[in-house]
Protein backbone atom coordinates (compact mmCIF):
# COMPACT_ATOMS: atom_id res chain seq x y z
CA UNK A 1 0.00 0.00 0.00
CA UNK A 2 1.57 3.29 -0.68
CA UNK A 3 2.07 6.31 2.06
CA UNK A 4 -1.77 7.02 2.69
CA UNK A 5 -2.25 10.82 3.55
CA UNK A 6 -5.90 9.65 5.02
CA UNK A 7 -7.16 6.64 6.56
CA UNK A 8 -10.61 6.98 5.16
CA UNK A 9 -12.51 5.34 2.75
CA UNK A 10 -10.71 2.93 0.33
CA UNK A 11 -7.28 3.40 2.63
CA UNK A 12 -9.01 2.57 5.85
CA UNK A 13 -10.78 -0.60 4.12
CA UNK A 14 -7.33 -1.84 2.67
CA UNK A 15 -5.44 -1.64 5.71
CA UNK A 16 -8.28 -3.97 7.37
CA UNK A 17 -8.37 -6.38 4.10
CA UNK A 18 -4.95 -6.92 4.35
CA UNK A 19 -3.68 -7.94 7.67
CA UNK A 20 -4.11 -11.51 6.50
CA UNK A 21 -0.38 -11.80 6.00
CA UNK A 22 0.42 -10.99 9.33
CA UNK A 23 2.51 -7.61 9.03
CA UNK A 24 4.82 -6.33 11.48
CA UNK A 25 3.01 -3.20 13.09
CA UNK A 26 5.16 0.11 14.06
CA UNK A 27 3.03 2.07 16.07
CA UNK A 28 4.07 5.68 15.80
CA UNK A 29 5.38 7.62 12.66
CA UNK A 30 8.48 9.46 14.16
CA UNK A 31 12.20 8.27 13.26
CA UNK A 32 12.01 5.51 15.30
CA UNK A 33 9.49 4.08 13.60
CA UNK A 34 10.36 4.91 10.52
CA UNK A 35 13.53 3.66 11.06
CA UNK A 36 12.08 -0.03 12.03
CA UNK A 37 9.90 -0.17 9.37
CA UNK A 38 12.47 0.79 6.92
CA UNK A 39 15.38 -1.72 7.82
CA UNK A 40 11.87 -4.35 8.16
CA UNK A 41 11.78 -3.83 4.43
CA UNK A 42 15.01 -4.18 3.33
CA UNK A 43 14.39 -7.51 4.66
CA UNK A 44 11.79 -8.21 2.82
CA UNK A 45 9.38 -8.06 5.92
CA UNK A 46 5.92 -6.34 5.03
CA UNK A 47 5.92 -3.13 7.78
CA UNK A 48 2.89 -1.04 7.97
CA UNK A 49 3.40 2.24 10.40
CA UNK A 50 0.53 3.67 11.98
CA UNK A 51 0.88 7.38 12.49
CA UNK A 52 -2.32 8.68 14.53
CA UNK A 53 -1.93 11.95 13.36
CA UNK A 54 -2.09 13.31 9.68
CA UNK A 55 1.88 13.25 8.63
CA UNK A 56 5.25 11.78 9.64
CA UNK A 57 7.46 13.01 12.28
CA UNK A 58 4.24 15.27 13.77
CA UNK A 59 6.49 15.91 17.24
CA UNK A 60 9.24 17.03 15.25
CA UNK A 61 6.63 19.59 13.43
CA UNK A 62 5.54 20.57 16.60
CA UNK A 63 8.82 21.60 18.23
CA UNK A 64 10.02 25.53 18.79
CA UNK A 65 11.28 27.29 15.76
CA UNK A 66 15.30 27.47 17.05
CA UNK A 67 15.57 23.78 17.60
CA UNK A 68 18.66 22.34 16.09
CA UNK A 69 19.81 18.92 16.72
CA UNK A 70 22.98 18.54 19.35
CA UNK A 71 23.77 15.54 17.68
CA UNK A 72 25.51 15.98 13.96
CA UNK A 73 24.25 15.20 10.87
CA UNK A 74 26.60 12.13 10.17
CA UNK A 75 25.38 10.66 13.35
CA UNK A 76 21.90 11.43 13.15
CA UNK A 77 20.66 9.96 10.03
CA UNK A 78 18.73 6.46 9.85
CA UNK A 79 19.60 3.31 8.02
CA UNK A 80 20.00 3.31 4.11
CA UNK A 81 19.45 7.47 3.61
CA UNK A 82 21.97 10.25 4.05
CA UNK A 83 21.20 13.27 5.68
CA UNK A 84 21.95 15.99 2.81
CA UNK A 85 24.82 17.97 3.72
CA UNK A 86 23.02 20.94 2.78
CA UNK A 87 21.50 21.15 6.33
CA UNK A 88 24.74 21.69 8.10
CA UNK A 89 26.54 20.01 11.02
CA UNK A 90 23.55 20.45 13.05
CA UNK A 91 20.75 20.28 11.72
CA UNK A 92 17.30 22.27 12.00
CA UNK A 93 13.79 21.14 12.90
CA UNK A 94 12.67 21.76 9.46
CA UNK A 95 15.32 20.08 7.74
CA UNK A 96 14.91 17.02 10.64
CA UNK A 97 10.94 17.25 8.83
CA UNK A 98 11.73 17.06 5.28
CA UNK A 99 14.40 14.74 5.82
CA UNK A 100 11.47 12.34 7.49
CA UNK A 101 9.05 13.16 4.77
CA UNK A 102 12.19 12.52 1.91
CA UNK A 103 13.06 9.32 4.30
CA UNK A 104 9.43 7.59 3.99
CA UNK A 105 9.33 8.04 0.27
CA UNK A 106 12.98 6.75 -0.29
CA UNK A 107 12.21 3.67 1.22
CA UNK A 108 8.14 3.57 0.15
CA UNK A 109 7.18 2.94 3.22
CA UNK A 110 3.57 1.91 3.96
CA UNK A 111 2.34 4.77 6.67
CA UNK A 112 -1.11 5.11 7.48
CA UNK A 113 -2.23 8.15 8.78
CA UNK A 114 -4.73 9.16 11.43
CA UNK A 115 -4.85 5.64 12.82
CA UNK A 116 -4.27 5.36 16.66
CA UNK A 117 -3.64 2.36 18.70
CA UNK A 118 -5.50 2.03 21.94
CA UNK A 119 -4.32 -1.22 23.07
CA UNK A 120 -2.02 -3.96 22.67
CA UNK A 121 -3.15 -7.59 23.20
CA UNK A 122 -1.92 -11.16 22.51
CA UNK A 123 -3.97 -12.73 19.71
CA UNK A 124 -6.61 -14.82 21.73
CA UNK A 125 -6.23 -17.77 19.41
CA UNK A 126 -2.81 -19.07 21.34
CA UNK A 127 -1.06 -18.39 17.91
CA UNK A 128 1.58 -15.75 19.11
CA UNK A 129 0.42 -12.89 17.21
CA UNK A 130 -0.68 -9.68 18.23
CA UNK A 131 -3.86 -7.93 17.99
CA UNK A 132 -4.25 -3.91 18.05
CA UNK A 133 -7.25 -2.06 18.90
CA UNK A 134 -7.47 1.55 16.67
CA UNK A 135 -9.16 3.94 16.17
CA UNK A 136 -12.25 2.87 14.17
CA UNK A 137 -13.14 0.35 15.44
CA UNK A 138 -10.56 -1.35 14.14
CA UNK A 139 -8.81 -5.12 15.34
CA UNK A 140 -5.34 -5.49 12.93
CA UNK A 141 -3.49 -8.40 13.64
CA UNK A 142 0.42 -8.67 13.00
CA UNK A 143 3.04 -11.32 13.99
CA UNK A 144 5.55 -8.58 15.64
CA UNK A 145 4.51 -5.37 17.25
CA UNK A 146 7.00 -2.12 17.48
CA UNK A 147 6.29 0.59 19.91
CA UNK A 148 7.45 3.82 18.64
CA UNK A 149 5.39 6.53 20.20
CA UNK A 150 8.34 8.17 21.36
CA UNK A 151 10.20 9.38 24.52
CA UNK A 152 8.29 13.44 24.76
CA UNK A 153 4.47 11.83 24.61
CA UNK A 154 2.65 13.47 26.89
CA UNK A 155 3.98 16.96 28.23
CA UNK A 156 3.67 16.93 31.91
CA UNK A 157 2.87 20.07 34.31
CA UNK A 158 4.06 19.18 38.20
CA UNK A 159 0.26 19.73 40.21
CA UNK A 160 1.60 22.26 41.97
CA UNK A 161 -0.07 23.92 44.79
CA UNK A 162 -1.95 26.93 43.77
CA UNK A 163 -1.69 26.19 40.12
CA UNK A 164 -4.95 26.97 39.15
CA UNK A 165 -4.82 29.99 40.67
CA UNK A 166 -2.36 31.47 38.86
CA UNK A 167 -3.73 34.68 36.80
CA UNK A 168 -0.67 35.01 34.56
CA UNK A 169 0.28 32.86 31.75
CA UNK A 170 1.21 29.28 32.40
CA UNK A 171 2.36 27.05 29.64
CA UNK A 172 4.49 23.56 28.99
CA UNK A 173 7.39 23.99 26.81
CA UNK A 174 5.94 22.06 23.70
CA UNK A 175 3.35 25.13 22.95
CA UNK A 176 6.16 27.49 22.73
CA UNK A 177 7.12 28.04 19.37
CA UNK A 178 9.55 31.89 19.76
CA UNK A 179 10.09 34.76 21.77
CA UNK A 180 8.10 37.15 19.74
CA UNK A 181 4.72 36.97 22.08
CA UNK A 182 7.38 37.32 25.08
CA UNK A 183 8.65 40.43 24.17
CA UNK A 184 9.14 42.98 26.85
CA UNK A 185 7.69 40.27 29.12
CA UNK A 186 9.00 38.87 32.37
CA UNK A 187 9.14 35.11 31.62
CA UNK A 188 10.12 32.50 34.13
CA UNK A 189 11.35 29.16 33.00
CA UNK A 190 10.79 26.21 34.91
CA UNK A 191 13.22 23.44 34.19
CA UNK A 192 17.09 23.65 33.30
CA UNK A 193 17.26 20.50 30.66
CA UNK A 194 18.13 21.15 27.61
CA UNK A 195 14.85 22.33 26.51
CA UNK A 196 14.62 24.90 29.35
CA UNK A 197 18.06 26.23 28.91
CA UNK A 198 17.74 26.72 25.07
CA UNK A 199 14.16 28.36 25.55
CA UNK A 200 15.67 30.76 28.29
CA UNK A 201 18.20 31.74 26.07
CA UNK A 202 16.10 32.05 22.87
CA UNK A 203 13.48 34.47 25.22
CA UNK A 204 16.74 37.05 26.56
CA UNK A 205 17.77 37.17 23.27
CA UNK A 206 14.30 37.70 21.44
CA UNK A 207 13.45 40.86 23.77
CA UNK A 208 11.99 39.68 26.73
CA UNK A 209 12.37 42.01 29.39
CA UNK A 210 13.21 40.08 31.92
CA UNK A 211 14.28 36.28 32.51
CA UNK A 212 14.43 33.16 35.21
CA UNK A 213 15.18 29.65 35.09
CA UNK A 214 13.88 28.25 37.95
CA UNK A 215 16.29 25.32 39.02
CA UNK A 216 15.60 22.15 41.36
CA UNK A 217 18.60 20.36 40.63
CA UNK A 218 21.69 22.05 39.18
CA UNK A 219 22.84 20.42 35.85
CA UNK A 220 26.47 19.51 34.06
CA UNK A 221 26.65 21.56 31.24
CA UNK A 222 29.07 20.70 28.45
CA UNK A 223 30.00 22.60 25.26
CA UNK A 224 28.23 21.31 22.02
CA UNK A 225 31.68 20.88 20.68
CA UNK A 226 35.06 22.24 21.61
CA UNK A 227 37.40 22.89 19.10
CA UNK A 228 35.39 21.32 16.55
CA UNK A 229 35.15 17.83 18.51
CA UNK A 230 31.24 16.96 19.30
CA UNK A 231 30.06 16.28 22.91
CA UNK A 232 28.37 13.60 20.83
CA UNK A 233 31.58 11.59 19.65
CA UNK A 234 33.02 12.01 23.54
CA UNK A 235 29.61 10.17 24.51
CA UNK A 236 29.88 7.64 21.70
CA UNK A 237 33.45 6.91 23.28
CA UNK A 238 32.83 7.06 27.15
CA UNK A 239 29.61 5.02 26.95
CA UNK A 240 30.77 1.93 27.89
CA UNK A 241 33.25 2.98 30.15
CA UNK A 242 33.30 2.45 34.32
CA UNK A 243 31.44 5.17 35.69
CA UNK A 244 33.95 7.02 37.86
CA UNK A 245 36.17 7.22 35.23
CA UNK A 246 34.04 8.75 33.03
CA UNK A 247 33.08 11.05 36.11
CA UNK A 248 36.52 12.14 36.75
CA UNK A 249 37.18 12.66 32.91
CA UNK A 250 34.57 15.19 32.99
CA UNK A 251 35.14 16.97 35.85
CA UNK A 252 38.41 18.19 34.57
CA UNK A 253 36.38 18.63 31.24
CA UNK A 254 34.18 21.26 32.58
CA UNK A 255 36.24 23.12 34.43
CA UNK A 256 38.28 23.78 31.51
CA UNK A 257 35.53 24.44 29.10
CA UNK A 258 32.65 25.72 31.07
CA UNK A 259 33.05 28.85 33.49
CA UNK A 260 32.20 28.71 36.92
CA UNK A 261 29.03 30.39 37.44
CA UNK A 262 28.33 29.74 41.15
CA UNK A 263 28.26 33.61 41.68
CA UNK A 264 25.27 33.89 38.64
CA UNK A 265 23.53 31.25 40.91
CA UNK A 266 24.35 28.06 38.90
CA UNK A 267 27.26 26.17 40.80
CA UNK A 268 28.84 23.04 39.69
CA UNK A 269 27.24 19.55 40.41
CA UNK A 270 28.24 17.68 43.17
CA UNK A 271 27.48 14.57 41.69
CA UNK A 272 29.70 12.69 38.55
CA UNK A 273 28.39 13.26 34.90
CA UNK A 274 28.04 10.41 34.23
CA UNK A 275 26.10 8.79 37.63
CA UNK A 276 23.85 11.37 36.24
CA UNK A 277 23.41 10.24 32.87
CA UNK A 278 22.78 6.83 34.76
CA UNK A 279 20.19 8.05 36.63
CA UNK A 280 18.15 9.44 33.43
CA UNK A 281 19.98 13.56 33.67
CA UNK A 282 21.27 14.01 30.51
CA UNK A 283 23.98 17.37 30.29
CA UNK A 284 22.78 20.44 29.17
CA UNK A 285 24.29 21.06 25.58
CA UNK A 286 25.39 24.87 25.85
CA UNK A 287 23.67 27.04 22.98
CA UNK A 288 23.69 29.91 24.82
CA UNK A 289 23.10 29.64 28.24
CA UNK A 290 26.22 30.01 29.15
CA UNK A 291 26.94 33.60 27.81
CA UNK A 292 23.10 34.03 28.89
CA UNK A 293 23.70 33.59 32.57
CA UNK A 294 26.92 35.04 32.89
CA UNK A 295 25.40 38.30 31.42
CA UNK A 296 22.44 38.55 33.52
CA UNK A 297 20.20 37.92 30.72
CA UNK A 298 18.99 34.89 32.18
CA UNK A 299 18.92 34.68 35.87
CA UNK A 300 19.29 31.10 37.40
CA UNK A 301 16.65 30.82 40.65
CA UNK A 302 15.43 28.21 43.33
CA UNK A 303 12.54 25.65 42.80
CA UNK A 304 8.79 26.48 41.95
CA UNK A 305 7.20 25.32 45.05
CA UNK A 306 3.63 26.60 44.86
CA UNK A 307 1.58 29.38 43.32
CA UNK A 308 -0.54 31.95 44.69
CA UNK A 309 -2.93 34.11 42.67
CA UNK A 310 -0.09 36.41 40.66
CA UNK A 311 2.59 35.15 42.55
CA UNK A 312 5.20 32.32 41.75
CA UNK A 313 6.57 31.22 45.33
CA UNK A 314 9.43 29.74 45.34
CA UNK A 315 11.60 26.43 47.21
CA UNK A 316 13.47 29.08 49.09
CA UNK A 317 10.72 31.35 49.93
CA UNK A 318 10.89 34.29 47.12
CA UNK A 319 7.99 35.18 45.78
CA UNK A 320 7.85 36.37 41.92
CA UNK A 321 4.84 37.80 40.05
CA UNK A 322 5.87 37.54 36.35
CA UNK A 323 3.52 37.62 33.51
CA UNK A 324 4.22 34.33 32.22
CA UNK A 325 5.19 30.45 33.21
CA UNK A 326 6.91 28.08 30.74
CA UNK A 327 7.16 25.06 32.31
CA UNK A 328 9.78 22.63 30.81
CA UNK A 329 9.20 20.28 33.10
CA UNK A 330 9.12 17.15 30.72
CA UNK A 331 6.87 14.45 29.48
CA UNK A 332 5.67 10.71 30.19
CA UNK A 333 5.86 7.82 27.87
CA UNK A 334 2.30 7.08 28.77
CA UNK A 335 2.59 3.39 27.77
CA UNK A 336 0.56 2.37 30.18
CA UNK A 337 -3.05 2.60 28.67
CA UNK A 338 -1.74 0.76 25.75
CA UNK A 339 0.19 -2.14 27.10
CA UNK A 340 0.35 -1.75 31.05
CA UNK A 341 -1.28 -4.88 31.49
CA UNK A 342 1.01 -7.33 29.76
CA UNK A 343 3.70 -6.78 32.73
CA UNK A 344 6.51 -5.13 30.57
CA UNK A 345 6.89 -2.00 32.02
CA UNK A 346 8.88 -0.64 34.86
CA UNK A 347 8.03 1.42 37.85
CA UNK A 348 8.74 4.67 36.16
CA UNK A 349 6.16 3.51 33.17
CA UNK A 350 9.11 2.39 30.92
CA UNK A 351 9.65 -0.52 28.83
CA UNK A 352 11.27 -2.91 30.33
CA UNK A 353 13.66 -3.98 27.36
CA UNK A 354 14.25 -2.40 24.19
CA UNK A 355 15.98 -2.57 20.76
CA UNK A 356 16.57 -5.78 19.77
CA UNK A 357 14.97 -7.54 23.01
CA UNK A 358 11.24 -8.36 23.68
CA UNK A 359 10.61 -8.25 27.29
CA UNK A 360 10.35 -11.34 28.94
CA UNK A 361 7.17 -13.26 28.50
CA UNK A 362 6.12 -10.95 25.41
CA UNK A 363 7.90 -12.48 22.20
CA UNK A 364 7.20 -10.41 19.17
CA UNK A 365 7.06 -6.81 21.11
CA UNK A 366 9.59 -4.40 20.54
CA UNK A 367 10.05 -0.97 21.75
CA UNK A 368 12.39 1.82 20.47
CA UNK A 369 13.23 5.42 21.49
CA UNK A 370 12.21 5.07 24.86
CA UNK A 371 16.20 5.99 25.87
CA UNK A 372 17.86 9.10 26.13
CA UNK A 373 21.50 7.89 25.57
CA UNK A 374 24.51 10.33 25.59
CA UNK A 375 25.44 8.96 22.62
CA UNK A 376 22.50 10.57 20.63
CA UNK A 377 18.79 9.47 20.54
CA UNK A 378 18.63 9.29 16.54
CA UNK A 379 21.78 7.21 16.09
CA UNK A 380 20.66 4.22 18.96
CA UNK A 381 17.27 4.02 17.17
CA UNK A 382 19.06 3.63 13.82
CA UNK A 383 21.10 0.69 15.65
CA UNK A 384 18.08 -0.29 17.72
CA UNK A 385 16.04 -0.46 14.15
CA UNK A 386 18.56 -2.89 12.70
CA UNK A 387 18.67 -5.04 15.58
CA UNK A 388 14.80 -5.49 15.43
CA UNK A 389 14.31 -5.97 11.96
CA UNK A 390 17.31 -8.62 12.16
CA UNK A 391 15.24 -10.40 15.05
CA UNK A 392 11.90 -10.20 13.12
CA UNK A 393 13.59 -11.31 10.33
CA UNK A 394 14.98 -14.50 11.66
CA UNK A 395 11.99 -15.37 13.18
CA UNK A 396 10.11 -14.89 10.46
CA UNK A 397 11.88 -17.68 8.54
C-alpha cells in the first residue's frame, strides 16, 4: 500500500483487508518508527506504520522554531538514507521534517495516517500474534509489534499547589514556538534541561524584558563541541566505560571548558556526569546559556514550590509575580493505557527492554526510542532499528 495521507474510505478498508499476511506493526510515525519499518523492508518483511496523526514526524513539526539537533548530521541519520549535507553540522527542525518526509518516500514505506492504537493484546487464538485495537473500530493483527510513540508523549505540568490559581500565563514547553509573544515580558522558565536552557536563552535574546530559570537540581553543562570535537563523539566513546572514570574525565572537562558560574547562581554539580546520565539527567548542551547567565540575561533561581494568585513562590521562599510560566518540566511515555497490562513496564512507566529484546514473556514486542542515551537518541534508534528488523527477520523464517 503506498504512504496514505488519510485513513478513510478505500485506505481505511485496505489496511483492514490486508492484515491476513500478518505484518509487522510500528506504532508511531516518528524516526524511530520509521527507522524499524524501513530496515523491516530491506528484509523483505511487510511493515505497515501507523501514524495517529495526519503526517510523519508530527512531534518534530511541533517543536520551537530554534531547535537544532545537538547531535551531527553524520550521526543522526537512519539506516539506508543520508542526511543531505546541505542542512549543516547540526541540523534544523525543518530540515529534521523534510528529511522524514524525503526518508518515507525513499524507502516507500507503507504509513497510514490518522490511525491510533489504543491497546495492545496477545492474539486470543494461542497463535503468538498480536492484535491492536485503533481507532475505528478497528482489530489489525500482525506477527511482531514495534512501539514507537516516542520518549516526549505526553507533556507533563508538576500539580503544583496553587496552580490553578495562577492569573498570569502558564504554559508547557511544547506550545512554545519563539520569543516574539514574550517580548518585553518577564518570563520565568521552569526546568534547566536542555529544553529549558535553550528556551531561556532564545526568550533574553528575542526581547523579553526580563528572565528566570527556575532550578531544582543544578545540571552539568558541556559545550556542544570544543574545538570542533562533538560532545556527541566524547559520549559515543565514554559510553561503555566504568562510571567514575568517566566522572573524573569530565570533571576536569568542565572546568576547563565551562566557566564557573556559582556567583550567577548556577554552581557546579556535586554529583559525577556520568552517575547522572545513569540516573536518566542528561547534560545540558550549551547554545547559549552560558553567555546568557553570565550576562544577567537569564537569571538562574530556586525551585517552583507553589503558586498563589499572581505570585510564583518559590523552594526558598521568594515570591515572583511575572507575567508568564513556561514550564519545561518534561513528558511521560504514557505506555501504560496501551500495554500496562502485559507486565513489561517498569516502575517509572518504561519498557522494560528495548531494541533488539522483547521483554520477557512478550515475544514479538519491541520498543524503540524510549532511551535518552549520551550517545545521541537518533543514532541508537538507527542501531536499535537494525537489531529489530534482524530479530523479526529471523523469526520470520
Amino acid at each position: 500500500m503506498p504512504n496514505s495521507p488519510s485513513p478513510t474510505g478505500r485506505d481505511a478498508v485496505a489496511l483492514t483487508d490486508r492484515t491476513d499476511d500478518r505484518p509487522v506493526y510500528v506504532i508511531g510515525g516518528g524516526p524511530g518508527g520509521l527507522a524499524v519499518a524501513a530496515s523491516l523492508r530491506a528484509r523483505g518483511v511487510r511493515a505497515v506504520v501507523l501514524e495517529k496523526s495526519d503526517r510523519v514526524g508530527a512531534s518534530w513539526r511541533g517543536h520551537y522554531d530554534r531547535l537544532h539537533l545537538h547531535t551531527t548530521r553524520r550521526w543522526s541519520a537512519l539506516p539506508g538514507l543520508r542526511m543531505p549535507r546541505a542542512f549543516g553540522r547540526w541540523v534544523g527542525r525543518d530540515d529534521v521534517v523534510r528529511y522524514l518526509e524525503k526518508y518515507t518516500e525513499h524507502h516507500e514505506l507503507e504509513v497510514v495516517t490518522g490511525v491510533g492504537v489504543t491497546r495492545i493484546d496477545r492474539a486470543p487464538d494461542g497463535s503468538g500474534d498480536w492484535q491492536l485495537t485503533a481507532t475505528g473500530g478497528r482489530v489489525l493483527r500482525g506477527r511482531a509489534v514495534v512501539v514507537a510513540t516516542g520518549f516526549n508523549h505526553t507533556p507533563r505540568i508538576p500539580d503544583w499547589p496553587g496552580r490553578d490559581t495562577f492569573t498570569g500565563e502558564l504554559l508547557h514547553a511544547a506550545a512554545y514556538r519563539n520569543p516574539a509573544p514574550y517580548a518585553d515580558r518577564d518570563v520565568l522558565v521552569v526546568g534547566i534541561g536542555n529544553t529549558g536552557a535553550e528556551i531561556a536563552a532564545d526568550l533574553a535574546e528575542g526581547g523579553a524584558s526580563r528572565v528566570r530559570i527556575a532550578v531544582r537540581t543544578v545540571p552539568h553543562i558541556v559545550r556542544r563541541s570544543t574545538a570542533g570535537w562533538p560532545a556527541q563523539a566524547t559520549g559515543i566513546l565514554v559510553r561503555r566505560l566504568p562510571v567514575r572514570l568517566v566522572d573524573r574525565a569530565g570533571a576536569v572537562m568542565s572546568r576547563i571548558s565551562v566557566p564557573d558560574l556559582a556567583a550567577q547562581g548556577l554552581p557546579r554539580p556535586d554529583t559525577g556526569l556520568y552517575s547522572r546520565v545513569r540516573q536518566g539527567a542528561i547534560p545540558v548542551q550549551d547554545v547559549g546559556l552560558i553567555d546568557a547567565v553570565r550576562s544577567g540575561a537569564v537569571t538562574p533561581v530556586a525551585a517552583v514550590a507553589s503558586f498563589d494568585k499572581d505570585t510564583v513562590v518559590l523552594a526558598d521562599g521568594t515570591r515572583l509575580t511575572p507575567d508568564a510560566v513556561i514550564a519545561a518540566t518534561g513528558y511521560d511515555r504514557a505506555l501504560e493505557p496501551l500495554l500496562g497490562h502485559l507486565d513489561v513496564l517498569d516502575g517509572r512507566g518504561r519498557p522494560v527492554a528495548h531494541g533488539g529484546r522483547s521483554p520477557k514473556g512478550a515475544p514479538g514486542l519491541y520498543f524503540t526510542g524510549f532511551t535518552n542515551p549520551i550517545s545521541g537518541m537518533l543514532r541508537e534508534m538507527a542501531l536499535d532499528a537494525e537489531r529489530i528488523a534482524k530479530r523479526v527477520a529471523r523469526a520470520s523464517r
